[in-house]
PDB file of N, CA and C in Angstrom:
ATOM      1  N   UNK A   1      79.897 -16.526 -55.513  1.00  0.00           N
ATOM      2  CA  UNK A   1      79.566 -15.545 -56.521  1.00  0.00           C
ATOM      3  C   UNK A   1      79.778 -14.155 -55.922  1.00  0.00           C
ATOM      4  N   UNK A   2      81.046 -13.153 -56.734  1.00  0.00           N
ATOM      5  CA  UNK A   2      80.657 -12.048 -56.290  1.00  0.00           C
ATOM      6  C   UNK A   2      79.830 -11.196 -57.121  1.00  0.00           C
ATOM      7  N   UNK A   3      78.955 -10.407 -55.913  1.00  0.00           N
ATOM      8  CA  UNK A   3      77.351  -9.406 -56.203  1.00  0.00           C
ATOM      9  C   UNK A   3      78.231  -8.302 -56.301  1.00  0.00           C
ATOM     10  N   UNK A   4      78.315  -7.626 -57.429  1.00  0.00           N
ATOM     11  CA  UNK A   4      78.525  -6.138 -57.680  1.00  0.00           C
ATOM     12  C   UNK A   4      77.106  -5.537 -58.571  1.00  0.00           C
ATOM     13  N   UNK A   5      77.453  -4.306 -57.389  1.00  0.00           N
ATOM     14  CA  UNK A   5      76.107  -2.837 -58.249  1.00  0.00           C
ATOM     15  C   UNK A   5      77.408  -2.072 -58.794  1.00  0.00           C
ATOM     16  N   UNK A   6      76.876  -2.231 -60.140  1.00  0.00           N
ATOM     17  CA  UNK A   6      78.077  -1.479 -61.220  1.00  0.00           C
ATOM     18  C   UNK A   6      76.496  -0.663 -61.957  1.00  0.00           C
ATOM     19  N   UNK A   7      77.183  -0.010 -63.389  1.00  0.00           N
ATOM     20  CA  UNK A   7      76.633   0.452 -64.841  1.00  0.00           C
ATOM     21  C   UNK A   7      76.554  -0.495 -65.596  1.00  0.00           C
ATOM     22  N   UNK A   8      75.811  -0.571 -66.500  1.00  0.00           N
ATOM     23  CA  UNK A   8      75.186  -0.959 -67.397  1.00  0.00           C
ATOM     24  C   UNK A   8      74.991  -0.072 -68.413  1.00  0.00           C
ATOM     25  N   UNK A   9      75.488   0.027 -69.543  1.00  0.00           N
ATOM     26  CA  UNK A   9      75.399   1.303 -70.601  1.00  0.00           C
ATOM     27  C   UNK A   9      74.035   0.511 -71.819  1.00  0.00           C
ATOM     28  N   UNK A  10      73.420   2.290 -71.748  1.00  0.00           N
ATOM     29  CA  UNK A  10      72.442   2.374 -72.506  1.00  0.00           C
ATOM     30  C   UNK A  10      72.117   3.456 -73.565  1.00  0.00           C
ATOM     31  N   UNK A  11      71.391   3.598 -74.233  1.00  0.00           N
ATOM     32  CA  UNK A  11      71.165   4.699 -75.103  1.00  0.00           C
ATOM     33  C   UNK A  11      72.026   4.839 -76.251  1.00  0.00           C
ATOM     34  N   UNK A  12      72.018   5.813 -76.846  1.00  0.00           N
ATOM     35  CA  UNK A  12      72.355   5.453 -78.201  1.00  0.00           C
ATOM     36  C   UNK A  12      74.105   6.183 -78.309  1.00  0.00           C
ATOM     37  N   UNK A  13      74.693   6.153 -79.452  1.00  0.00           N
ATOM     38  CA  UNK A  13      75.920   6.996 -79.646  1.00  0.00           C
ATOM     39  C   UNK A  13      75.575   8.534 -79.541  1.00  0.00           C
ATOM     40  N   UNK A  14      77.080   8.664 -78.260  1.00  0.00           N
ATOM     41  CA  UNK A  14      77.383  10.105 -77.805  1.00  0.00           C
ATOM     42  C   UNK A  14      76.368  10.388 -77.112  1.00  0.00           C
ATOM     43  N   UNK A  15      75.397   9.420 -76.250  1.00  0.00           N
ATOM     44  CA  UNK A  15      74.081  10.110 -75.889  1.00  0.00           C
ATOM     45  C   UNK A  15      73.534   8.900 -74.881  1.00  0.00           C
ATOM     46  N   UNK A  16      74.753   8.409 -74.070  1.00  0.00           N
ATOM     47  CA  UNK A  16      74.886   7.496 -72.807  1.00  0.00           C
ATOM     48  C   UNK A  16      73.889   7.778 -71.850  1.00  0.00           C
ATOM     49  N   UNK A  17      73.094   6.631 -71.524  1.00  0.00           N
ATOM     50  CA  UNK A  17      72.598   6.555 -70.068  1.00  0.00           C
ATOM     51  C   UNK A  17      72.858   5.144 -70.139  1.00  0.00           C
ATOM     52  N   UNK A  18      72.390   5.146 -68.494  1.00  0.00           N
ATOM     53  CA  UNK A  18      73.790   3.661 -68.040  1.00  0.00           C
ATOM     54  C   UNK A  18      72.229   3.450 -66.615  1.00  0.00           C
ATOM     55  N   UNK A  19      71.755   2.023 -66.865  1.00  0.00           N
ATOM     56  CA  UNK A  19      70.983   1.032 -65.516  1.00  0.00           C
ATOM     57  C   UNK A  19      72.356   1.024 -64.613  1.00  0.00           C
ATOM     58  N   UNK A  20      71.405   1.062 -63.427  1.00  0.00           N
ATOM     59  CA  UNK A  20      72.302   0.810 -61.885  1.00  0.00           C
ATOM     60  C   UNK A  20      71.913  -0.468 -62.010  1.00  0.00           C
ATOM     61  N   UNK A  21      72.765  -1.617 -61.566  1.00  0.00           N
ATOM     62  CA  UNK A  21      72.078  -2.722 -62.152  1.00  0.00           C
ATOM     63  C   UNK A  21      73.306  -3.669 -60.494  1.00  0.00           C
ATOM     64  N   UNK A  22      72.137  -4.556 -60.069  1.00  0.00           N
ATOM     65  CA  UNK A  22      72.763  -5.880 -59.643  1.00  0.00           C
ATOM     66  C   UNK A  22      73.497  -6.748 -60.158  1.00  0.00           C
ATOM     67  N   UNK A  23      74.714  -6.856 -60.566  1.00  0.00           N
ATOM     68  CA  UNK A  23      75.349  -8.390 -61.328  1.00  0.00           C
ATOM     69  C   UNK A  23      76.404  -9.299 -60.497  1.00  0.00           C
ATOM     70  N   UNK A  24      76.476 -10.520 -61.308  1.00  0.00           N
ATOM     71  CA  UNK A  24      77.645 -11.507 -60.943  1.00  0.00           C
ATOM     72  C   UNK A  24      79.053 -10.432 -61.446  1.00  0.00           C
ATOM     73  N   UNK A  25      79.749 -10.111 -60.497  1.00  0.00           N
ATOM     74  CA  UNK A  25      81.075  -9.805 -60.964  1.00  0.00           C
ATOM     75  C   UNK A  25      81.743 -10.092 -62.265  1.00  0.00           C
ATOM     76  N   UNK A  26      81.361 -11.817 -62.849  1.00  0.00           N
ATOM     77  CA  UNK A  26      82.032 -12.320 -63.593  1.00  0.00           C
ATOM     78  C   UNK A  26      81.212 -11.861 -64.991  1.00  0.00           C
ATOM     79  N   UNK A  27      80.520 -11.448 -65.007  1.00  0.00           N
ATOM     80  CA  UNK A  27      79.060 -11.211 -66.324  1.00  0.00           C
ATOM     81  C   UNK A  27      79.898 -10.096 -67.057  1.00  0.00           C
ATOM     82  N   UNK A  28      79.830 -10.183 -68.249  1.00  0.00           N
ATOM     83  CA  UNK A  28      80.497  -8.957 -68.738  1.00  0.00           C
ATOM     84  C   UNK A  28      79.657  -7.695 -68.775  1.00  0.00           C
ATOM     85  N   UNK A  29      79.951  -6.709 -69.342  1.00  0.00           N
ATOM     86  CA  UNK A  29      79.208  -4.980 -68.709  1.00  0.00           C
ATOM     87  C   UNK A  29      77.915  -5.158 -68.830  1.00  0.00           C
ATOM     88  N   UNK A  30      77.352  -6.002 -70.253  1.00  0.00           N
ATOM     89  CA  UNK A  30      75.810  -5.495 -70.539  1.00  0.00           C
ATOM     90  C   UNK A  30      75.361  -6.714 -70.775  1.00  0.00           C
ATOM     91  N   UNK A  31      76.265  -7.458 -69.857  1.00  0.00           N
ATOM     92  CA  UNK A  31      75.868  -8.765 -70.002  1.00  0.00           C
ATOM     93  C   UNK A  31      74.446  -9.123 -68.765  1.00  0.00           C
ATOM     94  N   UNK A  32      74.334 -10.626 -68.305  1.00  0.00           N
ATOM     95  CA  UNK A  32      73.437 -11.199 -67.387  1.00  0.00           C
ATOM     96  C   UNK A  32      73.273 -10.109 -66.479  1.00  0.00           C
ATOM     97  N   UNK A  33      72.170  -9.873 -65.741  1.00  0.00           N
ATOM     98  CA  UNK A  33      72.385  -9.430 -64.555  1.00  0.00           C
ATOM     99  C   UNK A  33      71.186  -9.409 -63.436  1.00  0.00           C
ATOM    100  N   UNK A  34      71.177  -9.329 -61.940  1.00  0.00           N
ATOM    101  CA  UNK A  34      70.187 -10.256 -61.052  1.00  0.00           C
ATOM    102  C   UNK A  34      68.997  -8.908 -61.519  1.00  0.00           C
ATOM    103  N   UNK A  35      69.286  -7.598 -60.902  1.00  0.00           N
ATOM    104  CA  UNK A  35      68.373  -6.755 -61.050  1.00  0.00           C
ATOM    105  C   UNK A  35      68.651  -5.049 -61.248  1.00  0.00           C
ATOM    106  N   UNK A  36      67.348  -4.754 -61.521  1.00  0.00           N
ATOM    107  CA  UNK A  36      67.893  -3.129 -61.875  1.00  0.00           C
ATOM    108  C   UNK A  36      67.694  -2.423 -60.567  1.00  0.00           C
ATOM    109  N   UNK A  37      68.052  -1.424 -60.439  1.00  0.00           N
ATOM    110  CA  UNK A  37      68.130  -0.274 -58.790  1.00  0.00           C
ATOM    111  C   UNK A  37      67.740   0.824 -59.273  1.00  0.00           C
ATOM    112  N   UNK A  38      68.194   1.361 -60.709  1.00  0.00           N
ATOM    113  CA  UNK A  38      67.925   2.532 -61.044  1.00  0.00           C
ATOM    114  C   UNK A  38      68.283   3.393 -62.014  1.00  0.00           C
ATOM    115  N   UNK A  39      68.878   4.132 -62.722  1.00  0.00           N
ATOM    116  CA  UNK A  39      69.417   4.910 -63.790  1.00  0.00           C
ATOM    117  C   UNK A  39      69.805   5.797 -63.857  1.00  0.00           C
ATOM    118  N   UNK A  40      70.831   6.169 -64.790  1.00  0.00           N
ATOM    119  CA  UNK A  40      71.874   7.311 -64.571  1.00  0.00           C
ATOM    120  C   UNK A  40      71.888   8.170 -66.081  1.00  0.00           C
ATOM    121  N   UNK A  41      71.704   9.391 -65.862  1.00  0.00           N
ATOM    122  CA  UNK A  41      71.395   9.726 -67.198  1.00  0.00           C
ATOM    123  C   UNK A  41      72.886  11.006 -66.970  1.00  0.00           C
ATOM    124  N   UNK A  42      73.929  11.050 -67.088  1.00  0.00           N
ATOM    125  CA  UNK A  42      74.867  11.933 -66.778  1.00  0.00           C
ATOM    126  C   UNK A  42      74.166  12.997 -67.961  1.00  0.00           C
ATOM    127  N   UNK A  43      74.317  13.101 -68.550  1.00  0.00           N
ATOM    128  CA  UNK A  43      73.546  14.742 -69.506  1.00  0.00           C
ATOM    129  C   UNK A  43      72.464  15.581 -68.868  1.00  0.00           C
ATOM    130  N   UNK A  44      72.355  14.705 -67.944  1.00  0.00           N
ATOM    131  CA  UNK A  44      70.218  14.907 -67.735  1.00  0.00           C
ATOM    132  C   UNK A  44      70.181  16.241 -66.366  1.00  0.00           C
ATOM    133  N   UNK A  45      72.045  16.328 -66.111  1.00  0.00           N
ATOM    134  CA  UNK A  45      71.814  18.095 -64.980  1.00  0.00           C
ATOM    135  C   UNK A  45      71.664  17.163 -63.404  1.00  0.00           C
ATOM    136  N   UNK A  46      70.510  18.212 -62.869  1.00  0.00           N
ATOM    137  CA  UNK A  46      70.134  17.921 -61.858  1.00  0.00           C
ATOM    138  C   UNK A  46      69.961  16.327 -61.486  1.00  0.00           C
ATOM    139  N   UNK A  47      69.083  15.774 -62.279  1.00  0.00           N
ATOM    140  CA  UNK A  47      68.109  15.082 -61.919  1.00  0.00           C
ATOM    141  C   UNK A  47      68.647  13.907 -62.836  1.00  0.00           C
ATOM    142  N   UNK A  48      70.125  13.210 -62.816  1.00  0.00           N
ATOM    143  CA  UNK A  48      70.537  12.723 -63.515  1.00  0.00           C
ATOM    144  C   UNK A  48      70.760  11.354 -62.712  1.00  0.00           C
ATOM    145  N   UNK A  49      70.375  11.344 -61.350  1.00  0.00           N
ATOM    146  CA  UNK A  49      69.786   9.974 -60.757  1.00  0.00           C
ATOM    147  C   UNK A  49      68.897   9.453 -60.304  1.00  0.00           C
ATOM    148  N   UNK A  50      68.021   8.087 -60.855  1.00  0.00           N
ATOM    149  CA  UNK A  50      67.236   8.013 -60.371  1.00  0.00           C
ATOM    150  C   UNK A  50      67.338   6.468 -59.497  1.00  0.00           C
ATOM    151  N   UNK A  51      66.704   6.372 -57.974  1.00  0.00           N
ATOM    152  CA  UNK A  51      67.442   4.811 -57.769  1.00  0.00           C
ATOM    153  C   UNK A  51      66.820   4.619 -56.641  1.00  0.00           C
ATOM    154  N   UNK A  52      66.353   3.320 -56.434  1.00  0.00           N
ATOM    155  CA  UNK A  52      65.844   2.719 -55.453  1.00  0.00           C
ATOM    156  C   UNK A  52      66.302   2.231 -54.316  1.00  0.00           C
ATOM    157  N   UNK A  53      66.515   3.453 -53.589  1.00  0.00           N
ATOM    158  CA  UNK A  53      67.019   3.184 -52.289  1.00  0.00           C
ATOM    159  C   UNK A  53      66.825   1.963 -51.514  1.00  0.00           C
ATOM    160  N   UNK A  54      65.408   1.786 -51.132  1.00  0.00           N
ATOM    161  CA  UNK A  54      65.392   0.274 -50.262  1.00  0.00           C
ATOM    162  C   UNK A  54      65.952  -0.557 -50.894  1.00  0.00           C
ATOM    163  N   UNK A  55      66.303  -0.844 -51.895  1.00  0.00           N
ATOM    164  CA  UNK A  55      66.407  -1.938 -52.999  1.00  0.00           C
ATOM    165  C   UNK A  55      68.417  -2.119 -52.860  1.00  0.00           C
ATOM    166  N   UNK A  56      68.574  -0.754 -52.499  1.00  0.00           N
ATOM    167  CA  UNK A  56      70.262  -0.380 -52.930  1.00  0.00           C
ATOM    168  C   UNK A  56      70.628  -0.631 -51.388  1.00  0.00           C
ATOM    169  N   UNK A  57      69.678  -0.139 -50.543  1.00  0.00           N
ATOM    170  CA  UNK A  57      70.265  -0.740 -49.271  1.00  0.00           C
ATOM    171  C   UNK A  57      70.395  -2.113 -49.155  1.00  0.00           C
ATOM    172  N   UNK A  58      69.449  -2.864 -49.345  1.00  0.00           N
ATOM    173  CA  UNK A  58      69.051  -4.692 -49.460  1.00  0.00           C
ATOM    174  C   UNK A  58      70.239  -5.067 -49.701  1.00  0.00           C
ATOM    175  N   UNK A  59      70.960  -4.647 -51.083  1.00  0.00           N
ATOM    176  CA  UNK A  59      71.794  -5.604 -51.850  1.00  0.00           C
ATOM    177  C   UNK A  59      72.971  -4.954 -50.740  1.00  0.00           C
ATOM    178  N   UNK A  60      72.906  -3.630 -50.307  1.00  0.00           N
ATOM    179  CA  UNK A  60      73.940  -3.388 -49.602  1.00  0.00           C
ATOM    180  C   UNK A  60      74.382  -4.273 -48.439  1.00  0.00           C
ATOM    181  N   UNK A  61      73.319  -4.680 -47.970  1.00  0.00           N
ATOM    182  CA  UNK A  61      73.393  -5.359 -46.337  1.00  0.00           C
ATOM    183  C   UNK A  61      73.604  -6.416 -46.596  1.00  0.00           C
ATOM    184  N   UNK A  62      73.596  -7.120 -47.692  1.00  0.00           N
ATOM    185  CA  UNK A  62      73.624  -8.110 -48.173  1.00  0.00           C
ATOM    186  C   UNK A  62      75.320  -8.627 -48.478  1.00  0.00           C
ATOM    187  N   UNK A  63      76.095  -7.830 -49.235  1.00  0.00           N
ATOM    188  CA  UNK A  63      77.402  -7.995 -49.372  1.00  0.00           C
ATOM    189  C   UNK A  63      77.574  -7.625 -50.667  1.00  0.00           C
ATOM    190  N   UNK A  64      76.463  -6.915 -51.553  1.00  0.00           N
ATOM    191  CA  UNK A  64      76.900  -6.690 -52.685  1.00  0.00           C
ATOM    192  C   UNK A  64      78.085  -5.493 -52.284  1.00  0.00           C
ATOM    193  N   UNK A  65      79.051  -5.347 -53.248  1.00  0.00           N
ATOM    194  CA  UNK A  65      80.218  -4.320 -53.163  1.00  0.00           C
ATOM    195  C   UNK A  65      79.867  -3.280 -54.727  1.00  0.00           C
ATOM    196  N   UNK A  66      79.529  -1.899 -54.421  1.00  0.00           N
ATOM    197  CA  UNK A  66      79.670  -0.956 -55.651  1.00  0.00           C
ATOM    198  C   UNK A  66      80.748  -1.066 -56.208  1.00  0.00           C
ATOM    199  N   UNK A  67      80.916  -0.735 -57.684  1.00  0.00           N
ATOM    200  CA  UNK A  67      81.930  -0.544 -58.318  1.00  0.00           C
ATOM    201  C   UNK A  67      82.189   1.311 -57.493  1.00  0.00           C
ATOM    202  N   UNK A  68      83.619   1.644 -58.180  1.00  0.00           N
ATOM    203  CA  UNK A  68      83.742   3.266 -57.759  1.00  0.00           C
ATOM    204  C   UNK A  68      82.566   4.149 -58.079  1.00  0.00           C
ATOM    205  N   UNK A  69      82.006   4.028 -59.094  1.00  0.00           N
ATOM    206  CA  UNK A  69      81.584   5.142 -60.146  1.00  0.00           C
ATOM    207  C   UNK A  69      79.967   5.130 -59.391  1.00  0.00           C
ATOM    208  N   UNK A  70      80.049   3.838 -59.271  1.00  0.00           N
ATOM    209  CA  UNK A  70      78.317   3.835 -58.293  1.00  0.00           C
ATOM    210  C   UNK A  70      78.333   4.183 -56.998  1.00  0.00           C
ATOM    211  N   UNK A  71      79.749   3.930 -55.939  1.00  0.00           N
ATOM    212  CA  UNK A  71      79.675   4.298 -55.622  1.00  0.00           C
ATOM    213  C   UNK A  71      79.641   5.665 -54.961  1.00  0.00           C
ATOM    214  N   UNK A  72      80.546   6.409 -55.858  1.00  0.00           N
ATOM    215  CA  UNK A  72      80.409   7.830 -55.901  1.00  0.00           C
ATOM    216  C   UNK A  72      78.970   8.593 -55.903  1.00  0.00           C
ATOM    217  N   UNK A  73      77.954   7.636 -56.800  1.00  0.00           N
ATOM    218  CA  UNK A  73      76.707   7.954 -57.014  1.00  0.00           C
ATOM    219  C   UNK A  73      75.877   7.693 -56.398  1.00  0.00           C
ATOM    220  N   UNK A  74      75.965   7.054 -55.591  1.00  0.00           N
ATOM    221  CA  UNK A  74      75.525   6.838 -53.898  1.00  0.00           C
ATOM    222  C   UNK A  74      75.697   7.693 -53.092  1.00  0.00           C
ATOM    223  N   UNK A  75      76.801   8.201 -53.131  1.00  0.00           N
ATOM    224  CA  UNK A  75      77.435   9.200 -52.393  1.00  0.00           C
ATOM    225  C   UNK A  75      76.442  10.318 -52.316  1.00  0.00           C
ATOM    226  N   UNK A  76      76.571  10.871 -53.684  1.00  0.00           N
ATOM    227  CA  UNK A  76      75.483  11.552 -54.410  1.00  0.00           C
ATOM    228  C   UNK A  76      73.912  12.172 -53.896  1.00  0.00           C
ATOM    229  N   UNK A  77      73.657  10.890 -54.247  1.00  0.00           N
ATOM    230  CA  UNK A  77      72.340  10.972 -53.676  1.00  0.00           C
ATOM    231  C   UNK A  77      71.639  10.913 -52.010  1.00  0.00           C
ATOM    232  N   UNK A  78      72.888  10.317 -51.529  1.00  0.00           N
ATOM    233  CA  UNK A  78      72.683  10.255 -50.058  1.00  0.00           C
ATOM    234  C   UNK A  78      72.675   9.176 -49.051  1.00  0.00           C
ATOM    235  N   UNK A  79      72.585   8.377 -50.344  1.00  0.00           N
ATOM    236  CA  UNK A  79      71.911   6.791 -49.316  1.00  0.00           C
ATOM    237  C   UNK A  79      73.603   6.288 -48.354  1.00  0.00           C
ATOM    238  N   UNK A  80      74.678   6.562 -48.626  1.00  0.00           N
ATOM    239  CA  UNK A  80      75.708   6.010 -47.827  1.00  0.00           C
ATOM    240  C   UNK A  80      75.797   6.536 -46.878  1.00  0.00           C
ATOM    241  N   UNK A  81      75.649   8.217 -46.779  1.00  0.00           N
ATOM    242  CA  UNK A  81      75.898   9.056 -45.281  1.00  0.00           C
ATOM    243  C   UNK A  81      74.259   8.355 -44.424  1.00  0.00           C
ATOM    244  N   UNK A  82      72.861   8.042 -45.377  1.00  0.00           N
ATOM    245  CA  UNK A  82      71.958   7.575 -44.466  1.00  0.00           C
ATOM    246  C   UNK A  82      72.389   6.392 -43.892  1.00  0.00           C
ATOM    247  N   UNK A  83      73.192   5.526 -44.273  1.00  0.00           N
ATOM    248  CA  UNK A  83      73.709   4.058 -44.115  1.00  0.00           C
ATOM    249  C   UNK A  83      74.254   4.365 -43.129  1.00  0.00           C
ATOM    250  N   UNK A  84      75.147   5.312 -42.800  1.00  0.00           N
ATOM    251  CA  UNK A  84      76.147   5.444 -41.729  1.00  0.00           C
ATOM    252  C   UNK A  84      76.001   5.879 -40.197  1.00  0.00           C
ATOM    253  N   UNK A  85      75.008   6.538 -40.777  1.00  0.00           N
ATOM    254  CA  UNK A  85      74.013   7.018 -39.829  1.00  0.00           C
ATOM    255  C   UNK A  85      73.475   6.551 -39.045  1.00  0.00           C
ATOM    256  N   UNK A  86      72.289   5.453 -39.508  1.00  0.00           N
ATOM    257  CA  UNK A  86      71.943   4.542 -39.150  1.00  0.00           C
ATOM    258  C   UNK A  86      72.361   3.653 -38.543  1.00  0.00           C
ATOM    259  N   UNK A  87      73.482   3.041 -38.822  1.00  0.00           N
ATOM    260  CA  UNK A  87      74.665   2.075 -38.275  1.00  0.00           C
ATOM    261  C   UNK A  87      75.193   2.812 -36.773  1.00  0.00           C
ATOM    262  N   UNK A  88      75.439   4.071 -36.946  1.00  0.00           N
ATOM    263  CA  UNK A  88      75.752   4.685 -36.351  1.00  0.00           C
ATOM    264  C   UNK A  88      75.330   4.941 -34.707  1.00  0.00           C
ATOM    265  N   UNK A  89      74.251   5.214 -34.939  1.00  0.00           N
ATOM    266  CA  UNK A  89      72.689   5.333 -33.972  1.00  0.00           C
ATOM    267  C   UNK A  89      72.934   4.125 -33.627  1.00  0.00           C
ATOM    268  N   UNK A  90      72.450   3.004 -33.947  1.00  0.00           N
ATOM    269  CA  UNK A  90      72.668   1.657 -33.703  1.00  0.00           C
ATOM    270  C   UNK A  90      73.356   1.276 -32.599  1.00  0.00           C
ATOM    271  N   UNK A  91      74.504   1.063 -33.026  1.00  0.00           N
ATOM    272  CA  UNK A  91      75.791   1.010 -32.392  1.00  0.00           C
ATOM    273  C   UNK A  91      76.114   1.803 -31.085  1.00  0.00           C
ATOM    274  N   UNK A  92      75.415   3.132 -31.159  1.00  0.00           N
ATOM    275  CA  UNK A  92      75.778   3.985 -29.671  1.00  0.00           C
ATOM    276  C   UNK A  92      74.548   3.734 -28.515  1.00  0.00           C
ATOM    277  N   UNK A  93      72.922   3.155 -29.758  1.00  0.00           N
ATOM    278  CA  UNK A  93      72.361   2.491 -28.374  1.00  0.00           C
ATOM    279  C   UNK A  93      72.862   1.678 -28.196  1.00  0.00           C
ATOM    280  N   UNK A  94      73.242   0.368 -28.602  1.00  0.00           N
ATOM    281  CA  UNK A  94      73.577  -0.863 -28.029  1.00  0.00           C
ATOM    282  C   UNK A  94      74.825  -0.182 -26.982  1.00  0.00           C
ATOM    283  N   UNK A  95      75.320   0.758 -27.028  1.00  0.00           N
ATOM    284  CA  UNK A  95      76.516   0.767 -25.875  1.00  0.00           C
ATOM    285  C   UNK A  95      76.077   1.703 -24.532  1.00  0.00           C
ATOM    286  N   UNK A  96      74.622   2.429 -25.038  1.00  0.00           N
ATOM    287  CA  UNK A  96      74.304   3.064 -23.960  1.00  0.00           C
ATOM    288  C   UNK A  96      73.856   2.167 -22.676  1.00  0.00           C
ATOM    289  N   UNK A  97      74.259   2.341 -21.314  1.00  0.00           N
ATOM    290  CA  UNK A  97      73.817   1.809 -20.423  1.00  0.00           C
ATOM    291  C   UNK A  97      72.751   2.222 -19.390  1.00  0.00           C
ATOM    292  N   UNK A  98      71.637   1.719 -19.550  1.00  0.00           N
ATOM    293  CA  UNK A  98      70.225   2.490 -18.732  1.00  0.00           C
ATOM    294  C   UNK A  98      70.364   2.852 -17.531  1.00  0.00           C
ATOM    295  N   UNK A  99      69.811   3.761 -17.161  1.00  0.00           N
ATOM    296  CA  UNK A  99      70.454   3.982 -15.525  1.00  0.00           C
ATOM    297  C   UNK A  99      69.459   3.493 -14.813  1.00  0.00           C
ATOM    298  N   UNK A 100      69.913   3.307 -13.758  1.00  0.00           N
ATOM    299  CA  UNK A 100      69.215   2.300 -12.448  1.00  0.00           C
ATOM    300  C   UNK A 100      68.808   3.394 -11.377  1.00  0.00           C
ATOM    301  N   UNK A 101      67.796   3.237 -11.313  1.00  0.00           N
ATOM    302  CA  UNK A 101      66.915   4.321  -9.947  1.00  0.00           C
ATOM    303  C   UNK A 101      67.359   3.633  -8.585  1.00  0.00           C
TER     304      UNK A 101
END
């Protein structure tokens, strides 16, 4: 099964908000889906994302793959440069070597 964090469209005509949503790849847009992460209100300005980071990391580490548009909105908000970061750090302790007195 592939796990994609895509949109989910909501709200009424000309007046879109769209769930960040967990699904089977194969589910159609507003079809089945495992879980919600968060919401996107593009009209809404500033404050037009709202999303559950621990939740978006989980599925991340996990193997879910964003569609573009989420992931751009990740981007966004921050959680991929924290991802990288993190990974990042990681990776340069495991290569640091302790020094010996």
């Amino acid at each position: 099964m592939a796990v994609r964090i895509r949109l989910r469209r909501q709200g009424r005509k000309k007046a879109p908000t769209y769930r960040i949503v967990v699904a089977d790849g194969r589910s159609p847009r507003d079809g089945k889906f495992i879980e919600i992460l968060g919401q996107y209100a593009p009209r809404a300005g500033e404050q037009a994302v709202q999303l559950d980071v621990a939740r978006a990391n989980y599925w991340l580490d996990n193997g879910a793959q964003p569609s573009d548009t989420v992931r751009s909105l990740l981007r966004k908000a921050g959680v991929l440069k924290a991802r990288h970061e993190t990974r990042l750090a990681t990776k340069l302790a495991a290569k640091a070597v302790p020094v010996k007195e």
